[in-house]
Protein backbone atom coordinates (compact mmCIF):
# COMPACT_ATOMS: atom_id res chain seq x y z
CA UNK A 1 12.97 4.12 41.94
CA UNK A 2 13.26 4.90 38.52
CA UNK A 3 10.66 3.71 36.13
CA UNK A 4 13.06 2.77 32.83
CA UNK A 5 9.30 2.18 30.98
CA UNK A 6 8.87 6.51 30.82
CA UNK A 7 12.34 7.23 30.37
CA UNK A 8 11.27 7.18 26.43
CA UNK A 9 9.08 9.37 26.87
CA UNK A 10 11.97 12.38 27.25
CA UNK A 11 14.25 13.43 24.51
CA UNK A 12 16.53 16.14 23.81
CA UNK A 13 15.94 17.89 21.02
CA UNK A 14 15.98 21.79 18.89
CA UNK A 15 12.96 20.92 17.22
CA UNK A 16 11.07 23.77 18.85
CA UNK A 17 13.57 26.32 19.84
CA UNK A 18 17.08 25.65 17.90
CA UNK A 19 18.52 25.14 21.37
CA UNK A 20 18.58 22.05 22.76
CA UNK A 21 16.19 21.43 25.42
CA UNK A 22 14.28 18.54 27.08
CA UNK A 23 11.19 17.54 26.11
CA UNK A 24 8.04 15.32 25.70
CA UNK A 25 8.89 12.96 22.29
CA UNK A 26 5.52 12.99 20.59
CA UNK A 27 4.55 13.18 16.20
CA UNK A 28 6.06 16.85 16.33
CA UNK A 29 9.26 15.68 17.66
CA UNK A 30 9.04 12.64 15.68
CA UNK A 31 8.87 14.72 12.39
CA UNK A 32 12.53 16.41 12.90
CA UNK A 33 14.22 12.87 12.78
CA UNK A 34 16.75 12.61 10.23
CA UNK A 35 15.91 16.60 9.65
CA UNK A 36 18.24 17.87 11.84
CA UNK A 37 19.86 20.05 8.93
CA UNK A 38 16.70 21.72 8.49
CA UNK A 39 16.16 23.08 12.23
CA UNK A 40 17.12 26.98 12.06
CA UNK A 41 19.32 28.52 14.98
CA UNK A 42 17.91 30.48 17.77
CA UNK A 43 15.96 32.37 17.64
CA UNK A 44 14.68 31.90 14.20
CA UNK A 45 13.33 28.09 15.18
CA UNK A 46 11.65 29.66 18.34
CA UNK A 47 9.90 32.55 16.51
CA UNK A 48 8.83 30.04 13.85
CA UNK A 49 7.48 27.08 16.25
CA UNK A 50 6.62 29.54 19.08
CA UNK A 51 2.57 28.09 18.88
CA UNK A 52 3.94 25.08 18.95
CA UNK A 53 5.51 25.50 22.61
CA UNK A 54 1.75 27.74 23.72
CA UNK A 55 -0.05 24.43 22.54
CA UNK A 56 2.55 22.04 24.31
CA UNK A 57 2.31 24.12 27.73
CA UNK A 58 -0.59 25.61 27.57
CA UNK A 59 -3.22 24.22 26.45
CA UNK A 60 -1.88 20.62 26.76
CA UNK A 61 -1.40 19.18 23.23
CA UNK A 62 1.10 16.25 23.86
CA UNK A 63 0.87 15.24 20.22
CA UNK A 64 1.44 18.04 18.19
CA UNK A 65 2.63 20.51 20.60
CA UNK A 66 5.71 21.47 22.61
CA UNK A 67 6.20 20.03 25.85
CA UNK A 68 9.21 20.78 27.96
CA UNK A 69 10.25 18.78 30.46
CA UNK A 70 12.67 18.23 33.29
CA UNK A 71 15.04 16.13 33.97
CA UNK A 72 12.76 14.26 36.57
CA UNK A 73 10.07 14.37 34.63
CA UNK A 74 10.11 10.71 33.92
CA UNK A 75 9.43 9.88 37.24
CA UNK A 76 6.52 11.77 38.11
CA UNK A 77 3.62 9.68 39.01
CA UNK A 78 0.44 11.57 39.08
CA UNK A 79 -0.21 15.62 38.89
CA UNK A 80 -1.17 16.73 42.21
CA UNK A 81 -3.14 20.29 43.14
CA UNK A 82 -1.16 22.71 44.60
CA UNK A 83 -2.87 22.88 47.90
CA UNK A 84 -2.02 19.21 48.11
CA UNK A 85 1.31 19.45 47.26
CA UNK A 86 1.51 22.48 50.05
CA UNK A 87 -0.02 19.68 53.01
CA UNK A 88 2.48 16.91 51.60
CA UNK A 89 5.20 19.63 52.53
CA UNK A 90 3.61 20.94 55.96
CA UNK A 91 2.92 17.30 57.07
CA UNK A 92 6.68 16.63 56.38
CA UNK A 93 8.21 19.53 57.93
CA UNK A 94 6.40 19.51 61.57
CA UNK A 95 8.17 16.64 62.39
CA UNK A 96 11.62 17.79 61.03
CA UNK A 97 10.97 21.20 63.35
CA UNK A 98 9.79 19.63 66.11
């Protein structure tokens, strides 16, 4: 089921890359509104916001960084580790092969 309360939380945008591309709406997105004009094609946006995406991604800033995101991001529940995510599958597949 869809959870319509983190559907905000995605937004298209060219804020970070002058492409449009999904991602997490936080104060850096926020800042482009009504700037639109301003936002420089690719690849002249990406060069210039490329830390931006590295602080997103990489080390995690939601606020101030650049997040991108899926189109199913909004309905992720909780960040599993891999080796979880690997049993989930196993467990799920015996029975399908069996």
């Amino acid at each position: 089921m869809w959870s319509r309360s983190r559907l905000w939380r995605c937004i298209v945008t060219r804020a970070c890359t002058g492409k449009p591309s999904r991602a997490w709406r936080n104060d850096f997105v926020a800042s482009w509104a009504g700037r639109e004009s301003e936002i420089k094609p690719y690849p002249d946006q990406a060069v210039d916001q490329f830390w931006r995406g590295y602080a997103g991604a990489v080390e995690g800033d939601l606020v101030e960084g650049f997040f991108p995101m899926g189109q199913c991001a909004a309905v992720i529940d909780e960040v599993l580790p891999a080796a979880r995510i690997v049993d989930l599958l196993a467990a799920g597949a015996e029975p399908a092969a069996a």
